[in-house]
C-alpha atoms as a PDB file:
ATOM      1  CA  UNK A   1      -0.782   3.085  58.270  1.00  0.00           C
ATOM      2  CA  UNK A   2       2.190   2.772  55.864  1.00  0.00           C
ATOM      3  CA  UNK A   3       4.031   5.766  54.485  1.00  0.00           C
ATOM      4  CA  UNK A   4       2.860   6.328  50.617  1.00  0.00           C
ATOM      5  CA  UNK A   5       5.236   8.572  48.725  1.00  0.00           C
ATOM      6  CA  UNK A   6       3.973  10.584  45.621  1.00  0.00           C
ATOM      7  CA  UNK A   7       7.752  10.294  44.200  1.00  0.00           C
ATOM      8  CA  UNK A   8       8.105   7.569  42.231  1.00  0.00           C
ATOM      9  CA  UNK A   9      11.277   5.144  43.052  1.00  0.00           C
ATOM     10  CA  UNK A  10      14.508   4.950  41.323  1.00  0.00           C
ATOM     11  CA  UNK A  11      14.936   3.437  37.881  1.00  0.00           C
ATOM     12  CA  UNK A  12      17.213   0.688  38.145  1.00  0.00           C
ATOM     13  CA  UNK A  13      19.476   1.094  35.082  1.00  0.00           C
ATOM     14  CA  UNK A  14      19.772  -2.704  34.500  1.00  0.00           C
ATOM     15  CA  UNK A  15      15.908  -2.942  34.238  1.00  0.00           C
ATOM     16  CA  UNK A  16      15.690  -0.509  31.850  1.00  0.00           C
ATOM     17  CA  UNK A  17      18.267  -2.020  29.194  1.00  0.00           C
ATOM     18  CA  UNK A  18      15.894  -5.042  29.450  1.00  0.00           C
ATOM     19  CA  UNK A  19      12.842  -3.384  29.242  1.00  0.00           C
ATOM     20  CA  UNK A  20      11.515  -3.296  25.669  1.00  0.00           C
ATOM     21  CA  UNK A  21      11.571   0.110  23.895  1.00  0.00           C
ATOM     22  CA  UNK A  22       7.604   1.071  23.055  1.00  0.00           C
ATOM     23  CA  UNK A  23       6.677   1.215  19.522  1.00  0.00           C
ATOM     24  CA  UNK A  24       7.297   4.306  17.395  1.00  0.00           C
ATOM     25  CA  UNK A  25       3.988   4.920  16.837  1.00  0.00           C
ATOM     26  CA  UNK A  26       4.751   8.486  14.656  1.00  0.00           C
ATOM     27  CA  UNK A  27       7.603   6.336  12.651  1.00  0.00           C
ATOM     28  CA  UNK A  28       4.888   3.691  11.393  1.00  0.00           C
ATOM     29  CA  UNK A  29       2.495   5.990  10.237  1.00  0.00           C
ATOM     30  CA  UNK A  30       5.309   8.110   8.444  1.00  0.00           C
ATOM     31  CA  UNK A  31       6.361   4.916   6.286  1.00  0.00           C
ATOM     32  CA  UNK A  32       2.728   4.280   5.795  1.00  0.00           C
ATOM     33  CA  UNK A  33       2.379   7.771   4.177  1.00  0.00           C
ATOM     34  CA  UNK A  34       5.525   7.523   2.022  1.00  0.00           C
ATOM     35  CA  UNK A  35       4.612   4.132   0.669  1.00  0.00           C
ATOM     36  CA  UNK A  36       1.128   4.588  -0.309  1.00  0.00           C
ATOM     37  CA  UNK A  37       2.096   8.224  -2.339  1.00  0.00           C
ATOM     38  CA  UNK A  38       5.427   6.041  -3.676  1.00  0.00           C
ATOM     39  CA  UNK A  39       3.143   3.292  -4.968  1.00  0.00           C
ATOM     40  CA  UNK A  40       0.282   5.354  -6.357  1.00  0.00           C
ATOM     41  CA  UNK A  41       2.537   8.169  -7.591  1.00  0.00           C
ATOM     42  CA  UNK A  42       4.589   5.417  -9.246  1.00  0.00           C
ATOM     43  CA  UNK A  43       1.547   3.690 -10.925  1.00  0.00           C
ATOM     44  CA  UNK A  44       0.406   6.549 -12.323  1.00  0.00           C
ATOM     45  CA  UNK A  45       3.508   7.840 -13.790  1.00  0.00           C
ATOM     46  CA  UNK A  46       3.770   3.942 -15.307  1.00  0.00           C
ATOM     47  CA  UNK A  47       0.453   3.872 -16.881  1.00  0.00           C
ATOM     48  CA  UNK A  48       0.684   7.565 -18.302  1.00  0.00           C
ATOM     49  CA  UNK A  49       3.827   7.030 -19.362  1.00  0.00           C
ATOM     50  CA  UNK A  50       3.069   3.768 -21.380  1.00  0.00           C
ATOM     51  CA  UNK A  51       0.531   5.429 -23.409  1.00  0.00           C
ATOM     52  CA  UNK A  52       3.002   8.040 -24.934  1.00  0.00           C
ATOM     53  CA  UNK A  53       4.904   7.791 -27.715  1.00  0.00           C
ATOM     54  CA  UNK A  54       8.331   5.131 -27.032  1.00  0.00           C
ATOM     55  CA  UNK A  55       9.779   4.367 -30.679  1.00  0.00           C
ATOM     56  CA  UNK A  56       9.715   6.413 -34.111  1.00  0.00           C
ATOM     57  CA  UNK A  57      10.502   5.462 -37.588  1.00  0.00           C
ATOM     58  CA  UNK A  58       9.778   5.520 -41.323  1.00  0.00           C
ATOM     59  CA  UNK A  59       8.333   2.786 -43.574  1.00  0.00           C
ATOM     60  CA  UNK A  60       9.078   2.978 -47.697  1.00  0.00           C
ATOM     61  CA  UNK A  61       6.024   3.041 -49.056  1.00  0.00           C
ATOM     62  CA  UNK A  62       6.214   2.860 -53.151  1.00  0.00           C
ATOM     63  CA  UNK A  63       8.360   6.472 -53.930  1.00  0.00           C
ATOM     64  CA  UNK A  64       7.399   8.024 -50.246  1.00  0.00           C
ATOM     65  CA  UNK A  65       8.464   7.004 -47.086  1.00  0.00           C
ATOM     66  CA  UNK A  66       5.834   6.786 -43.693  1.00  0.00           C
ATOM     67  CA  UNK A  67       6.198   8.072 -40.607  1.00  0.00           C
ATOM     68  CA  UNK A  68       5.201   5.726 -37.908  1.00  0.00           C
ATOM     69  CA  UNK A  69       5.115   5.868 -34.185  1.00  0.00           C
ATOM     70  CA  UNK A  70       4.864   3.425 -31.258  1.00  0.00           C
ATOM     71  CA  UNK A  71       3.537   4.118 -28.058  1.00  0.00           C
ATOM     72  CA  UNK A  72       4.423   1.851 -24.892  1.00  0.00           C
ATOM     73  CA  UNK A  73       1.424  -0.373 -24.738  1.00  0.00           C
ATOM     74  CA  UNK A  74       2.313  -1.273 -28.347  1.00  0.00           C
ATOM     75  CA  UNK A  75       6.035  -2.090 -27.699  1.00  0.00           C
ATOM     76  CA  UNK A  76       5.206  -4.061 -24.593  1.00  0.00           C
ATOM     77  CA  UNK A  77       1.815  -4.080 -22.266  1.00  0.00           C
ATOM     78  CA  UNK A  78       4.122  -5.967 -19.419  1.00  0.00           C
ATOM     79  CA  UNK A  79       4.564  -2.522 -17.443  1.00  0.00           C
ATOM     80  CA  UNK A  80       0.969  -1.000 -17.683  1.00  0.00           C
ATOM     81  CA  UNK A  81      -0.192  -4.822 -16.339  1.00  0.00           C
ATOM     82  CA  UNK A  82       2.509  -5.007 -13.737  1.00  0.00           C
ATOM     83  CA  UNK A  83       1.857  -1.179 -12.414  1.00  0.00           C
ATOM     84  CA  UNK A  84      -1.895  -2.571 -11.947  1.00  0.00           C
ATOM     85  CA  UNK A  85      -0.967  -5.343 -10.068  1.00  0.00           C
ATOM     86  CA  UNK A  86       0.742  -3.212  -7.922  1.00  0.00           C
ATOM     87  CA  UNK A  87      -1.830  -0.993  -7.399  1.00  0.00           C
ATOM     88  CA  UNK A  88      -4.239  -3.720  -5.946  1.00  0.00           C
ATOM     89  CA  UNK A  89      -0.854  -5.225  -3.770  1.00  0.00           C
ATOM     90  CA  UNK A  90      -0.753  -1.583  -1.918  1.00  0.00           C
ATOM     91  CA  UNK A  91      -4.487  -1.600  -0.839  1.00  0.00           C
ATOM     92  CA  UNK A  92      -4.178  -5.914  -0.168  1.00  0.00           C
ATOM     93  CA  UNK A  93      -1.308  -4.728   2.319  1.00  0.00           C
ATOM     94  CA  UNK A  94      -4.032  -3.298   4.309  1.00  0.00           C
ATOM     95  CA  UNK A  95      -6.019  -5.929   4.227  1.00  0.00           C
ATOM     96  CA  UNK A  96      -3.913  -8.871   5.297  1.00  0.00           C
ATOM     97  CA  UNK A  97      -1.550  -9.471   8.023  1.00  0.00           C
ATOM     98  CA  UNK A  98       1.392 -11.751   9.212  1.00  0.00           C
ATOM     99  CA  UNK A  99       3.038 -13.952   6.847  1.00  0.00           C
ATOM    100  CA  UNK A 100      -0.018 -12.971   3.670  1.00  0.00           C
ATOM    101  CA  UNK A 101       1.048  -9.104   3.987  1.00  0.00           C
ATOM    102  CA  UNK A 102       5.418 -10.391   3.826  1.00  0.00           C
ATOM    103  CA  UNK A 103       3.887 -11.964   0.866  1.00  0.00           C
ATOM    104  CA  UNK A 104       1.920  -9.082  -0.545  1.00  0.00           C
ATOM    105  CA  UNK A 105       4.156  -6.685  -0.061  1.00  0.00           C
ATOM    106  CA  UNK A 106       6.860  -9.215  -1.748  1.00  0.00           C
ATOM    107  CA  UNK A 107       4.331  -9.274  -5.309  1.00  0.00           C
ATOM    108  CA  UNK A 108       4.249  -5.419  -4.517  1.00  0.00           C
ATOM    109  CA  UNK A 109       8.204  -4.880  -5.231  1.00  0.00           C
ATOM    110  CA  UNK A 110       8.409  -7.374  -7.786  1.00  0.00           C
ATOM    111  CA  UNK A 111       5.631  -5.678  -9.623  1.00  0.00           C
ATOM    112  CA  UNK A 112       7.562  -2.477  -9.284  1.00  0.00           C
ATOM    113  CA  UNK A 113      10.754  -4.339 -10.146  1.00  0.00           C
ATOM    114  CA  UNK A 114       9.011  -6.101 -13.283  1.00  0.00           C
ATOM    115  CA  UNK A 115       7.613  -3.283 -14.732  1.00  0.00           C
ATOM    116  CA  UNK A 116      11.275  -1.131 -14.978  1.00  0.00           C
ATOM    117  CA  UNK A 117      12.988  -4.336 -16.115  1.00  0.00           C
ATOM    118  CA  UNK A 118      10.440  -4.299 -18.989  1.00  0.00           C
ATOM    119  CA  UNK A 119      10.410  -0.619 -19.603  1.00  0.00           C
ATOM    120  CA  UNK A 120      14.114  -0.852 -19.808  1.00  0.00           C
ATOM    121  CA  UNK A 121      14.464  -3.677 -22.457  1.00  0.00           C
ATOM    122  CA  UNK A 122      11.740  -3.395 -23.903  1.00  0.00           C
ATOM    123  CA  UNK A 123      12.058   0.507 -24.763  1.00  0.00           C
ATOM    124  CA  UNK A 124      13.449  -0.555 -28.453  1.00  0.00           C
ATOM    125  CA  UNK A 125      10.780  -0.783 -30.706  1.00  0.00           C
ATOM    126  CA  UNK A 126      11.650  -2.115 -33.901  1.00  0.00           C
ATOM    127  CA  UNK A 127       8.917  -5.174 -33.383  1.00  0.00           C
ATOM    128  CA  UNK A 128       6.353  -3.355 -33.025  1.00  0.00           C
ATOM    129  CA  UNK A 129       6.772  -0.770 -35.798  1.00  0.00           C
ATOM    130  CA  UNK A 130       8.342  -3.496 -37.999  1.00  0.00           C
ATOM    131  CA  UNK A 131       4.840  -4.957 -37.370  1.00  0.00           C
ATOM    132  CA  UNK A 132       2.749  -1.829 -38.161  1.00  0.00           C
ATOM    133  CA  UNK A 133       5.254  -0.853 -41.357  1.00  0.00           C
ATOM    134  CA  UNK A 134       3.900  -4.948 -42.600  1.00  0.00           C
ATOM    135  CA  UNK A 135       0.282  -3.882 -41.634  1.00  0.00           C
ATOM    136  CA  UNK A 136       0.241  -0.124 -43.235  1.00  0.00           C
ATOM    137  CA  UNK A 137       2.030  -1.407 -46.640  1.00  0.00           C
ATOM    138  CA  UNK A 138       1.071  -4.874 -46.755  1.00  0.00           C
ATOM    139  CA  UNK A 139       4.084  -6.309 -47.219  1.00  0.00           C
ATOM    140  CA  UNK A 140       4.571  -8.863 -44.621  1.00  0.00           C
ATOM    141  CA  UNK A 141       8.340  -7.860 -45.398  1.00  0.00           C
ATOM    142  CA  UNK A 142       9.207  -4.525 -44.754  1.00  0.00           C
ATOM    143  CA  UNK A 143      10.896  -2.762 -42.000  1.00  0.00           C
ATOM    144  CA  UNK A 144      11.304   0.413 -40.507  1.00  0.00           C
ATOM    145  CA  UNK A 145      13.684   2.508 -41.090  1.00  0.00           C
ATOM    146  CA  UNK A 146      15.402   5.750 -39.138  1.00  0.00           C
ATOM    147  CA  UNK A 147      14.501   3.888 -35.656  1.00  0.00           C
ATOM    148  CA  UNK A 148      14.729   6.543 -33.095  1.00  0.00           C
ATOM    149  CA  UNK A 149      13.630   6.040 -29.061  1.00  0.00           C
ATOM    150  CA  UNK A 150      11.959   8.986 -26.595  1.00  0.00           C
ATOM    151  CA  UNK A 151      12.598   9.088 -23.140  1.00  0.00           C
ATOM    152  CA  UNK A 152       9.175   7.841 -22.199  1.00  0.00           C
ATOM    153  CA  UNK A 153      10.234   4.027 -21.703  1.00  0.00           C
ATOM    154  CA  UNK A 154      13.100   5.308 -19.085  1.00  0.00           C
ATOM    155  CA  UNK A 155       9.876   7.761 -17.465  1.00  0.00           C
ATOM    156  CA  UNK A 156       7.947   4.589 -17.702  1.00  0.00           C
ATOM    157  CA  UNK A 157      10.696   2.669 -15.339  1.00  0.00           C
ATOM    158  CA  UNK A 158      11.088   5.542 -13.190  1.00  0.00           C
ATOM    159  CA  UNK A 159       7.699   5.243 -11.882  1.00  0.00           C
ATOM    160  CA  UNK A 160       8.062   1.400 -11.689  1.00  0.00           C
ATOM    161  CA  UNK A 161      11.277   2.424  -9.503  1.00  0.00           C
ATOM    162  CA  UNK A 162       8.764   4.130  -7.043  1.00  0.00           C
ATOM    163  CA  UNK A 163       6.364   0.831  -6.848  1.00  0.00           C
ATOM    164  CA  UNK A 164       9.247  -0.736  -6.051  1.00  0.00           C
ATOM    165  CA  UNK A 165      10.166   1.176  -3.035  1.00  0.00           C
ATOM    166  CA  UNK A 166       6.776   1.430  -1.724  1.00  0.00           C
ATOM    167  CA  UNK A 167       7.041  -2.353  -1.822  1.00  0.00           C
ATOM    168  CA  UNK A 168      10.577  -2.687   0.066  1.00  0.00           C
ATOM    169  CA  UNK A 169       8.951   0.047   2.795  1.00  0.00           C
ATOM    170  CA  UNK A 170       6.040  -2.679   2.912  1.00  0.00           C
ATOM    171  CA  UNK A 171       8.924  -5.567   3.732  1.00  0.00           C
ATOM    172  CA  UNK A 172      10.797  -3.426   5.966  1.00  0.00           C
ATOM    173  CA  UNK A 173       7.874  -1.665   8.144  1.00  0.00           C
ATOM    174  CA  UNK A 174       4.385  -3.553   6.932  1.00  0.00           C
ATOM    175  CA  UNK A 175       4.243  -5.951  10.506  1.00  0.00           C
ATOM    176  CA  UNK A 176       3.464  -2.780  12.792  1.00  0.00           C
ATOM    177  CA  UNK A 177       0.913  -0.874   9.898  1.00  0.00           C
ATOM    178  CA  UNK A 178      -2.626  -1.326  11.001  1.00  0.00           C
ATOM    179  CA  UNK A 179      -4.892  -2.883   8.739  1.00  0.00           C
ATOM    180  CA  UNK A 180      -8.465  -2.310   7.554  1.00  0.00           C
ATOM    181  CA  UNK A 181     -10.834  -2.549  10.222  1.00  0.00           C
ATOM    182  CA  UNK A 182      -8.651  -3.636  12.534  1.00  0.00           C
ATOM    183  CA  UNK A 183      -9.931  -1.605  15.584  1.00  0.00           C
ATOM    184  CA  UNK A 184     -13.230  -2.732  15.331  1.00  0.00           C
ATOM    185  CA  UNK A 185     -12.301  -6.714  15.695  1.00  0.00           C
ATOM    186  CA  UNK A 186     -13.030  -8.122  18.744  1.00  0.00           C
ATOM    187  CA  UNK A 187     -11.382 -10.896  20.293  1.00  0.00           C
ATOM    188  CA  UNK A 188     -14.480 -12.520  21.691  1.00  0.00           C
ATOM    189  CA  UNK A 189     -13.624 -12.222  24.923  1.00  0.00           C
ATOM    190  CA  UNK A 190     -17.028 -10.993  27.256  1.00  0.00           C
ATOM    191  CA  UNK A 191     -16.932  -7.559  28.384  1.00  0.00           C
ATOM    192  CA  UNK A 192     -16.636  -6.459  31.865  1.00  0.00           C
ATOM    193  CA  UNK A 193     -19.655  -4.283  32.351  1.00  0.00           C
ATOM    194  CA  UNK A 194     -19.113  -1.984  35.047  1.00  0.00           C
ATOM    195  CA  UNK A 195     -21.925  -0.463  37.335  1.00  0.00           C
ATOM    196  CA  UNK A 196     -21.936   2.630  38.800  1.00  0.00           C
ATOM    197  CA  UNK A 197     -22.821   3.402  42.396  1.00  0.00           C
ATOM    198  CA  UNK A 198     -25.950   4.323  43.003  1.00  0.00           C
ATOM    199  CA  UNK A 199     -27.027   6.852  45.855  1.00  0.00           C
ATOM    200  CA  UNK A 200     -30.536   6.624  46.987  1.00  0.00           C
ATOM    201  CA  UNK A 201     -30.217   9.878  48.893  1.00  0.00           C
ATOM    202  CA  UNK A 202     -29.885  11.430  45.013  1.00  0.00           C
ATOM    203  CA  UNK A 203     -32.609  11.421  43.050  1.00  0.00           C
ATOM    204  CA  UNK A 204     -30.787  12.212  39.811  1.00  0.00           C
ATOM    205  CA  UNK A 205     -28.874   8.525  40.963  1.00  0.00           C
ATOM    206  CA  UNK A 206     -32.356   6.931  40.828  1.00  0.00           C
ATOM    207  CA  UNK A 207     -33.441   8.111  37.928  1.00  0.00           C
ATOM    208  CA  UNK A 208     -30.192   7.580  35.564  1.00  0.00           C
ATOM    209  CA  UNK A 209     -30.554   3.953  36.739  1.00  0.00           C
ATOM    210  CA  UNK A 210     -34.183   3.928  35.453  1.00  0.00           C
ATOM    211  CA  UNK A 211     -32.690   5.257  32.208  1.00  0.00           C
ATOM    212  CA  UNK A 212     -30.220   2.212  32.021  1.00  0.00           C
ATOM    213  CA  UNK A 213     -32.938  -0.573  32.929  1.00  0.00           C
ATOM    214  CA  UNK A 214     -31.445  -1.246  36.369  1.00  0.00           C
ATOM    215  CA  UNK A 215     -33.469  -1.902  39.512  1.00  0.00           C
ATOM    216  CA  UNK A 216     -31.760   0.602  41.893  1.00  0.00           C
ATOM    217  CA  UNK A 217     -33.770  -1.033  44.830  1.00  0.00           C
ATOM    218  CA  UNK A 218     -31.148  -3.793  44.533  1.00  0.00           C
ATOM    219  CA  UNK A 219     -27.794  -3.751  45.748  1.00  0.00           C
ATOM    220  CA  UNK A 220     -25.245  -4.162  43.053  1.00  0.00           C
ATOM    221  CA  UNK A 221     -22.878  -6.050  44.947  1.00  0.00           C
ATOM    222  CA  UNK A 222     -25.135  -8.773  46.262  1.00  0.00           C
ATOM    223  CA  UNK A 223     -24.729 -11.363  42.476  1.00  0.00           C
ATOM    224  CA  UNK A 224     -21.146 -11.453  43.521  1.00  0.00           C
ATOM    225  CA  UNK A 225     -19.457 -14.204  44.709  1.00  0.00           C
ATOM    226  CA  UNK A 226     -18.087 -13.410  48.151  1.00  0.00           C
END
């Protein structure tokens, strides 16, 4: 009989520069974390954020003058649609894989980087006031006057900001997240199904093999191909 020794052999140094590093499994699930509360923190601050108040001003109206307010739906809709769109590209990520979850995390950071674009130059206004001054007088004329902006439209691309990170996270880590389902898939492969020995000596042997629907008179072994 050969010598077996319980110490394993030397690592040759070469072979372990070409050997390739195992996936950081704690790193992937870390990104995965910080994306999904950057991309659902971020559409939630978008969508609250469009509904407050972006643009105030006054109308003249006869001797008086009207105060008149704008919220961010009003001045433009573009970032409350984009930050929904985003929302269903962070749970599609999961979904998909390969090249479809590149390109789903891609509509996920241009969502993100849509919706501040918008919020940014789009935080103005005048249209829309200028448009409810011409509805509340009904002069199809008259403008607003004493324009003044909040800070809710630079809030409002903040939170887009976030989508978009949660979508450059997607680029940059997305190919090793796991996706729904995935570890119930099967390849479709059969299944090795192993037997275990039984011991006719033991009647607890007999007995489990009853249990399982095997004949324990027969030898496992003999179906196999020499």
């Amino acid at each position: 009989m050969g010598y077996v020794s319980a110490v394993p052999p030397p690592r040759n140094d070469a072979d372990a520069e070409t050997q390739p590093e195992a996936p950081d499994g704690r790193g992937g699930r870390r990104s995965v974390a910080v994306a999904l509360l950057l991309g659902a923190l971020g559409a939630t601050v978008v969508l609250l954020a469009s509904g407050r108040t972006w643009a105030r001003g006054t109308a003249a109206l006869g001797s008086d003058s009207l105060q008149l307010t704008a919220d961010g739906r009003a001045v433009t809709g573009l970032p409350a649609a984009l930050a929904i769109v985003g929302l269903a590209a962070l749970v599609a990520v999961f979904a998909v894989r390969g090249r479809s979850r590149l390109l789903v995390a891609g509509l996920l950071a241009l969502s993100g980087l849509g919706a501040a674009l918008s919020a940014v130059f789009g935080a103005d206004g005048r249209r829309a006031l200028d448009a409810q001054a011409a509805r509340t007088t009904a002069d199809s004329a008259a403008h607003v006057a004493g324009l003044t902006q909040t800070t809710w439209p630079y809030v409002t691309a903040a939170g887009a900001v976030l989508i978009l990170a949660a979508g450059l996270l997607a680029l940059r880590f997305g190919r090793s997240w796991p996706s729904m389902g995935g570890r119930y898939e099967r390849d479709g492969s059969p299944r090795a199904r192993t037997v275990a020995a039984i011991d006719p000596d033991r009647p607890e042997d007999l007995w489990k093999a009853l249990d399982r629907g095997e004949d324990p008179t027969t030898d496992p072994g003999a179906d196999r191909a020499p």
